[in-house]
PDB file of N, CA and C in Angstrom:
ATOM      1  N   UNK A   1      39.329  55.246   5.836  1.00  0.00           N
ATOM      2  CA  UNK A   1      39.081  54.359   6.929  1.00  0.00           C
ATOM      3  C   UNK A   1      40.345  53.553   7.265  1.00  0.00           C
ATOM      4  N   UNK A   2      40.986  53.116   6.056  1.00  0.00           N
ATOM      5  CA  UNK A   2      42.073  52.280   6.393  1.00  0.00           C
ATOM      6  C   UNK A   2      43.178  53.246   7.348  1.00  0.00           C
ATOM      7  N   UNK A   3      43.573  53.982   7.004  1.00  0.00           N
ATOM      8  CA  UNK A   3      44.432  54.919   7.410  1.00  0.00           C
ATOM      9  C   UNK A   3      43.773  55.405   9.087  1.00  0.00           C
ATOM     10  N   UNK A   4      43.063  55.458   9.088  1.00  0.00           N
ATOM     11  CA  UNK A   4      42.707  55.820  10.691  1.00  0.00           C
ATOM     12  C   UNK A   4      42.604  54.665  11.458  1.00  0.00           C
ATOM     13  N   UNK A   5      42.343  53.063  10.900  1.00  0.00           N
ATOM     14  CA  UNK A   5      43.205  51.945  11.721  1.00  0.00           C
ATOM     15  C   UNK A   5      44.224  51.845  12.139  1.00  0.00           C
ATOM     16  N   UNK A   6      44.866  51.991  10.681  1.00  0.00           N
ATOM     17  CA  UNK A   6      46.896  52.079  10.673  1.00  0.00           C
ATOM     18  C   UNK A   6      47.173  53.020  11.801  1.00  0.00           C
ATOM     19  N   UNK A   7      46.617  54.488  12.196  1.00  0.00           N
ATOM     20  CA  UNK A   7      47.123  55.312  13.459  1.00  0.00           C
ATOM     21  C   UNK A   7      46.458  54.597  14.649  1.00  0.00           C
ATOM     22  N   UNK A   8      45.714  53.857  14.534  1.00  0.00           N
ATOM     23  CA  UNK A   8      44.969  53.066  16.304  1.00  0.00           C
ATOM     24  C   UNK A   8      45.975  51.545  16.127  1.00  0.00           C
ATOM     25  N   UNK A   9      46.795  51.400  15.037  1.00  0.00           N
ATOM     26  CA  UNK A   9      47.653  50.251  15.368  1.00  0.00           C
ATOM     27  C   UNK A   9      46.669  49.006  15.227  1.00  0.00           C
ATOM     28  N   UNK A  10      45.557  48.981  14.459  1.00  0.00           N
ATOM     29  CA  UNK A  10      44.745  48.140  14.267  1.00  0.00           C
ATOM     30  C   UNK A  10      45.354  46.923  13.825  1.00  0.00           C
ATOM     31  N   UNK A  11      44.693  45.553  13.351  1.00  0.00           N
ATOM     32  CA  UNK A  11      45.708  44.424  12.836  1.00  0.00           C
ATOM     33  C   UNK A  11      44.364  44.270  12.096  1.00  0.00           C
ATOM     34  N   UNK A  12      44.874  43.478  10.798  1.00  0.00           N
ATOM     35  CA  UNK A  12      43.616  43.428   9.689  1.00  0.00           C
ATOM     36  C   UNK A  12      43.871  41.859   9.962  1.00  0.00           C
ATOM     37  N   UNK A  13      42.424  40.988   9.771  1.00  0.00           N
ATOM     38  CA  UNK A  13      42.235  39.911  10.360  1.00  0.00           C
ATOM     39  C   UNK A  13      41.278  39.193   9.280  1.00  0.00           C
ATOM     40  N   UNK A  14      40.179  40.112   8.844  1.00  0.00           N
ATOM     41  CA  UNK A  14      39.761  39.233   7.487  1.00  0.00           C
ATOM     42  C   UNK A  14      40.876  39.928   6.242  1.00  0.00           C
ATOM     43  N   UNK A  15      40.838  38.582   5.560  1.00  0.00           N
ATOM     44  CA  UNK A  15      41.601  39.047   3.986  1.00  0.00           C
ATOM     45  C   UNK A  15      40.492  39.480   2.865  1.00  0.00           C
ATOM     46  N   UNK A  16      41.494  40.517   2.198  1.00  0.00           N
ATOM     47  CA  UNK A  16      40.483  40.534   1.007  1.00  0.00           C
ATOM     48  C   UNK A  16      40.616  39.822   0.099  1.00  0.00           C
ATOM     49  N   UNK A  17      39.568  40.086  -1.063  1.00  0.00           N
ATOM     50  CA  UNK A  17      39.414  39.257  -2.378  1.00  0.00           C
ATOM     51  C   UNK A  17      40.885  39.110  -2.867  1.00  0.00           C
ATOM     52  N   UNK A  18      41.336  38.060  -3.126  1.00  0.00           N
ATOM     53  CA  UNK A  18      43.010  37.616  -3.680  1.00  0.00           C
ATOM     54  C   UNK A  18      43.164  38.112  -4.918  1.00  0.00           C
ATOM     55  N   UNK A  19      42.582  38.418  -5.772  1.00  0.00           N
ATOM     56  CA  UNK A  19      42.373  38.966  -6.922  1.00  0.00           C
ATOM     57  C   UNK A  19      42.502  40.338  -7.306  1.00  0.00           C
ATOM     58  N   UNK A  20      42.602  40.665  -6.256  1.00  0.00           N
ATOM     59  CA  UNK A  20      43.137  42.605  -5.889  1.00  0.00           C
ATOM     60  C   UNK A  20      44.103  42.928  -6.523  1.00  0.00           C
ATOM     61  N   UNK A  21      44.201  44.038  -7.108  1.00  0.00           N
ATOM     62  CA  UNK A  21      45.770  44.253  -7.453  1.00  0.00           C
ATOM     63  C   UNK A  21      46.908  44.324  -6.199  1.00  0.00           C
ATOM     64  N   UNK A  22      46.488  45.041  -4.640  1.00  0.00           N
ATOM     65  CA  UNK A  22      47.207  45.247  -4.139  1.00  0.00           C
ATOM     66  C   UNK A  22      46.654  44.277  -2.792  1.00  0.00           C
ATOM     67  N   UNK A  23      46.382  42.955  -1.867  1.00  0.00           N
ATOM     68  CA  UNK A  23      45.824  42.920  -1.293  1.00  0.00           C
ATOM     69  C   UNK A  23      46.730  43.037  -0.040  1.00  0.00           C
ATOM     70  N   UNK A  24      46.196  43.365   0.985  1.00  0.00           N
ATOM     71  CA  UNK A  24      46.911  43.866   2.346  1.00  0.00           C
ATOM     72  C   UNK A  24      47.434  42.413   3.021  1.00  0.00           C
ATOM     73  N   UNK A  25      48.757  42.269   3.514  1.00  0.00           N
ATOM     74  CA  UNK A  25      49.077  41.922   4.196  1.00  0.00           C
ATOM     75  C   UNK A  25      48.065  41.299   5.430  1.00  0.00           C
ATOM     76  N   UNK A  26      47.571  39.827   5.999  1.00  0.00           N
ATOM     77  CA  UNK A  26      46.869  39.318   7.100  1.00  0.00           C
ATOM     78  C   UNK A  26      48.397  38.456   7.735  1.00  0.00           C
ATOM     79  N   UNK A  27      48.234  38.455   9.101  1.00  0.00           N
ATOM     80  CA  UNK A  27      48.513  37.848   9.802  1.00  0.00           C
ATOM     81  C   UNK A  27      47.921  36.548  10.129  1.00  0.00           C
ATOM     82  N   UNK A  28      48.250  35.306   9.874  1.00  0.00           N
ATOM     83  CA  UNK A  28      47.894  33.918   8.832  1.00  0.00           C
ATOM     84  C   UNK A  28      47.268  33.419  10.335  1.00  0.00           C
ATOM     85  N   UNK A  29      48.343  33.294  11.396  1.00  0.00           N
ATOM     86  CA  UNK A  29      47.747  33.053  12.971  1.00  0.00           C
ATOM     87  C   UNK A  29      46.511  33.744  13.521  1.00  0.00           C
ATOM     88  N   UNK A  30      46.887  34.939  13.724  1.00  0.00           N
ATOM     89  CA  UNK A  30      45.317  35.573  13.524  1.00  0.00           C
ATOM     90  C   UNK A  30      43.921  35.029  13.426  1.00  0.00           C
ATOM     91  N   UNK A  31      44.406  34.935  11.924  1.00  0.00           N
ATOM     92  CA  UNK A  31      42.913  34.779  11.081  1.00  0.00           C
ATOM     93  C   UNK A  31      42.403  32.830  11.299  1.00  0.00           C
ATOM     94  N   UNK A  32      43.116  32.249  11.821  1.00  0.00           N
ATOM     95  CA  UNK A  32      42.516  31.066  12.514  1.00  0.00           C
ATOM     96  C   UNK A  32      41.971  31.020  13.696  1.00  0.00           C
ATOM     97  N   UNK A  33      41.911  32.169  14.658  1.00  0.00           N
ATOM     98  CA  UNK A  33      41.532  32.136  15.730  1.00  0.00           C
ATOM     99  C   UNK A  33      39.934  32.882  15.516  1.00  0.00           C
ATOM    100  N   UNK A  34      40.157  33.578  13.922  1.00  0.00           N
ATOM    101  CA  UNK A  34      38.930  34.599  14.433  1.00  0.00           C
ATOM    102  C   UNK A  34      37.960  33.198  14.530  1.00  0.00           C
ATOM    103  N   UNK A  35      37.562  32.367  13.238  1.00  0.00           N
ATOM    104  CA  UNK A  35      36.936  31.187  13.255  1.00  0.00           C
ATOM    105  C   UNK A  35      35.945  30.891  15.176  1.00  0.00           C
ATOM    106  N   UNK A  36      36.977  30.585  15.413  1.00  0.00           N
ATOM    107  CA  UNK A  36      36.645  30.309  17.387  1.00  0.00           C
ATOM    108  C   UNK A  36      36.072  31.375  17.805  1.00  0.00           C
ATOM    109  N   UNK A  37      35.852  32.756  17.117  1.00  0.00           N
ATOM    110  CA  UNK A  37      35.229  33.485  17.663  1.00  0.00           C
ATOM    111  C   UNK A  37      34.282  33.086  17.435  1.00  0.00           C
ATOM    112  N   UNK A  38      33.742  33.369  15.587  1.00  0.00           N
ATOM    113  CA  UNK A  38      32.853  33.275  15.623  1.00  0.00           C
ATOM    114  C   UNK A  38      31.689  32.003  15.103  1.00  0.00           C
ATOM    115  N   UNK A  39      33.048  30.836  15.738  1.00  0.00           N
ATOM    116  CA  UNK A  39      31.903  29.623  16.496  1.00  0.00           C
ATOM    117  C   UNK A  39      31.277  29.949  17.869  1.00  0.00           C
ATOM    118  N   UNK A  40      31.986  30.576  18.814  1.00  0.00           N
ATOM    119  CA  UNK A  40      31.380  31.236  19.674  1.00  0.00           C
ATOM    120  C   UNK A  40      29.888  32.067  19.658  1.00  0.00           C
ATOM    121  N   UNK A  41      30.023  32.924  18.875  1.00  0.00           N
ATOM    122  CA  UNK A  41      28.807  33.725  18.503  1.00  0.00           C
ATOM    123  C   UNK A  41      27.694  33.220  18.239  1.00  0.00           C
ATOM    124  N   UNK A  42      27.887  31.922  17.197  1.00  0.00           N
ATOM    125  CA  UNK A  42      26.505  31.062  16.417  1.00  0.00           C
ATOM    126  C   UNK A  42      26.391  30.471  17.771  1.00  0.00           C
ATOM    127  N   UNK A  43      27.549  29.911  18.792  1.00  0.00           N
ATOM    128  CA  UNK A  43      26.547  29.728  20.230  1.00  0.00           C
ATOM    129  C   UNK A  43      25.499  29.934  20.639  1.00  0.00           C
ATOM    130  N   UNK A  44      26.211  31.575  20.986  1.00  0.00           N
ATOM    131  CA  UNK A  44      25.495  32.328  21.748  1.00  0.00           C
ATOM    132  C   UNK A  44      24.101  32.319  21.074  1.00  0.00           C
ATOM    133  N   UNK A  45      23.988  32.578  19.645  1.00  0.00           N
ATOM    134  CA  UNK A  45      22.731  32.967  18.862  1.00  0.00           C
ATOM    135  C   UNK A  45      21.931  31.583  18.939  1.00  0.00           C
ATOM    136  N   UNK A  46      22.258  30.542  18.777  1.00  0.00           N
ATOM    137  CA  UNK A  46      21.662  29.204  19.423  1.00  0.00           C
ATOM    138  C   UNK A  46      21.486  29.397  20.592  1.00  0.00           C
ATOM    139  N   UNK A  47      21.734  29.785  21.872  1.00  0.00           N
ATOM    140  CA  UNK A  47      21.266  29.720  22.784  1.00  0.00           C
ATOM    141  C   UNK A  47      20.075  30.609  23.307  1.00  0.00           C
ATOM    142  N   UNK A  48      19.869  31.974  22.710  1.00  0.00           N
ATOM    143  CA  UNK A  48      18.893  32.630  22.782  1.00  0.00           C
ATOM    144  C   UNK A  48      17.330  32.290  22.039  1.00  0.00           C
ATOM    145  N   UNK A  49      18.139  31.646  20.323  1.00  0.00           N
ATOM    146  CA  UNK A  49      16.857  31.130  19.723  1.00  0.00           C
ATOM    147  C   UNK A  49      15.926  30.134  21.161  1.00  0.00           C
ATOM    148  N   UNK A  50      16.779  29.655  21.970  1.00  0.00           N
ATOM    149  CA  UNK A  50      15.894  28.330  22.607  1.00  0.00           C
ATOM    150  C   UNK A  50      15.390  29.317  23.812  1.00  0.00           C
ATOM    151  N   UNK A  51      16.357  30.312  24.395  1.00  0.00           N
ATOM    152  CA  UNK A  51      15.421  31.016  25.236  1.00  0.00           C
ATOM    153  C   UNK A  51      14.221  32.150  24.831  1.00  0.00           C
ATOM    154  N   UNK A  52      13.828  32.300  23.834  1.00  0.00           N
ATOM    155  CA  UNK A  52      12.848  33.475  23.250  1.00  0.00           C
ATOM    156  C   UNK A  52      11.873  32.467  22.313  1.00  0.00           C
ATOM    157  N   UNK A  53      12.141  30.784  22.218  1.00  0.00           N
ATOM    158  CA  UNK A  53      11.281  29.981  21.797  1.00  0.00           C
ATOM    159  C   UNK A  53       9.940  30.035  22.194  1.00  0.00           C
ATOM    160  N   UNK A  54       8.715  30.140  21.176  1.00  0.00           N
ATOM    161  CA  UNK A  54       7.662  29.914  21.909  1.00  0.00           C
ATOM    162  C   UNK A  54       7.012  28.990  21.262  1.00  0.00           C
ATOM    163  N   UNK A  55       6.820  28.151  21.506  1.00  0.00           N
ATOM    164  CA  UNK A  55       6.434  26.829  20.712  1.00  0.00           C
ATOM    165  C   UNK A  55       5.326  26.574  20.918  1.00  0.00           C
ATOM    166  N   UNK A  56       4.039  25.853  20.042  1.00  0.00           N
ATOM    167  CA  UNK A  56       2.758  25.740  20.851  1.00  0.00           C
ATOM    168  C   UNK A  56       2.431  24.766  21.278  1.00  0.00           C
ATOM    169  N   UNK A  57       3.331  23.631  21.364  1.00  0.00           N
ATOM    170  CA  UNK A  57       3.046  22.188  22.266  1.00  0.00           C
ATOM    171  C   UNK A  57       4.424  22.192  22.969  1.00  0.00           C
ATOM    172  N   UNK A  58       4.602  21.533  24.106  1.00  0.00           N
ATOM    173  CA  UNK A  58       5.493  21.339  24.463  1.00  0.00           C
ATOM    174  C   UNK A  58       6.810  20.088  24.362  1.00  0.00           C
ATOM    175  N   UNK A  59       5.629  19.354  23.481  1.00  0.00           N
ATOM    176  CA  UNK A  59       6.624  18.400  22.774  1.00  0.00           C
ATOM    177  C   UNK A  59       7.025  18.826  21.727  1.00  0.00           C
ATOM    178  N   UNK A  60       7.099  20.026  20.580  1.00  0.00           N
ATOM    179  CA  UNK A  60       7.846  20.638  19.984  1.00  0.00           C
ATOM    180  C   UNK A  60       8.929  21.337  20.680  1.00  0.00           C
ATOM    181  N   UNK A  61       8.695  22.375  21.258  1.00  0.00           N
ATOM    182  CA  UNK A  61       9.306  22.682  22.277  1.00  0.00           C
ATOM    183  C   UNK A  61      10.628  22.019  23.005  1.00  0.00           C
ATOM    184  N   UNK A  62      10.384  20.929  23.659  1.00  0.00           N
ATOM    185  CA  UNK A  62      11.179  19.971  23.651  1.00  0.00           C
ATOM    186  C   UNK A  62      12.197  19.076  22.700  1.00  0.00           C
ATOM    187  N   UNK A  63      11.491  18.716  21.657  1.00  0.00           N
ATOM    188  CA  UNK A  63      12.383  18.559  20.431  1.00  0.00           C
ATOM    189  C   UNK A  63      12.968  19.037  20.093  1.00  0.00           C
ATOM    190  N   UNK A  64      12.719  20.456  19.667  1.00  0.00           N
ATOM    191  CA  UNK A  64      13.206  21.811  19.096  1.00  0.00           C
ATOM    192  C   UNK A  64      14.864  22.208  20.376  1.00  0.00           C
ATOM    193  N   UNK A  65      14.777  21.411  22.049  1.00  0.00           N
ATOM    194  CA  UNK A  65      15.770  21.934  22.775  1.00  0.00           C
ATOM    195  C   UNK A  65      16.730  20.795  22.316  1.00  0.00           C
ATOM    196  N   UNK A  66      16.311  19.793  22.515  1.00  0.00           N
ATOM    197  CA  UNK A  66      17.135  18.166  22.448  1.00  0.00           C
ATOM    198  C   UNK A  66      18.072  18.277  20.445  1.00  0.00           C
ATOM    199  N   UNK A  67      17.253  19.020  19.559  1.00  0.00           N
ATOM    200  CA  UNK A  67      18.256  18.911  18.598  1.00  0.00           C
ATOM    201  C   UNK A  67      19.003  20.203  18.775  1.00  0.00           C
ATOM    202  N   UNK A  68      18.982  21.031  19.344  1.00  0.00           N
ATOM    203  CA  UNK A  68      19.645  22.529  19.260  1.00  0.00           C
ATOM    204  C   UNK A  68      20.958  21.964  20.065  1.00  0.00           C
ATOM    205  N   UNK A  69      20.993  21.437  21.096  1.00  0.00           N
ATOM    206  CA  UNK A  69      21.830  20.511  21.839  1.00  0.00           C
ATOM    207  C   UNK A  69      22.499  19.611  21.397  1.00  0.00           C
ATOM    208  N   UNK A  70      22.203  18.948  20.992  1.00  0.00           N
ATOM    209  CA  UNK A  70      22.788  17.907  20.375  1.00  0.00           C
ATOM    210  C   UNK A  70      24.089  18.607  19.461  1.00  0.00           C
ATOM    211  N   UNK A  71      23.629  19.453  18.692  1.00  0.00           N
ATOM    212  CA  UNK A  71      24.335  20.437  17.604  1.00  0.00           C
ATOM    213  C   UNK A  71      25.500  21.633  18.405  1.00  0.00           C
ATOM    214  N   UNK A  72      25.058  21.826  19.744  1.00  0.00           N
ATOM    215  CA  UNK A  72      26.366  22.358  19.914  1.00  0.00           C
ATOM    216  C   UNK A  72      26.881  21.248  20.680  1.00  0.00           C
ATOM    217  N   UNK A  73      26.901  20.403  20.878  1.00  0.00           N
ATOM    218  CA  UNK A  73      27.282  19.351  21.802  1.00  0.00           C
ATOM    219  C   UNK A  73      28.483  18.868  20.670  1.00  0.00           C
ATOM    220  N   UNK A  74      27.852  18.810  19.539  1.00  0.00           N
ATOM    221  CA  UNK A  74      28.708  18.428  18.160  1.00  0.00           C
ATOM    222  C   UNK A  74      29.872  18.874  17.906  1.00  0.00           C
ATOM    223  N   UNK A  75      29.591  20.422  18.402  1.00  0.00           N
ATOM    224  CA  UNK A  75      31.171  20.874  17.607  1.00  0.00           C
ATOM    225  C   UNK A  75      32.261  21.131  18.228  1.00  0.00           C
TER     226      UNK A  75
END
């Protein structure tokens, strides 16, 4: 697998276990940006939990939007 990255010119972005005998080379810049990705993602996945919510009062419902909010409002 590794070797058929290396020919697509891939860039390795998570590191492995440090404890490796041999561990691969990361690009240090990189691997701070992936982070922002995937704060991005837990977004997105917060934003669907509130649209596929089915709550059985609507003052749960409501609660359940006002703290989901609040929490990305946070970061």
């Amino acid at each position: 697998m590794i070797a058929d990255l290396n020919a697509r010119d891939a860039k390795i972005v998570i590191s492995r276990h440090p404890r490796l005998a041999a561990p691969l080379a990361i690009d240090e810049e990189m691997y701070k940006w992936r982070h922002l990705i995937e704060v991005s993602f837990c977004n997105i996945k917060e934003v669907k939990r509130i649209a596929i919510r089915a709550d059985k009062t609507d003052t749960s419902f409501a609660a359940f939007i006002q703290i989901t909010a609040a929490d990305i409002l946070s970061c």
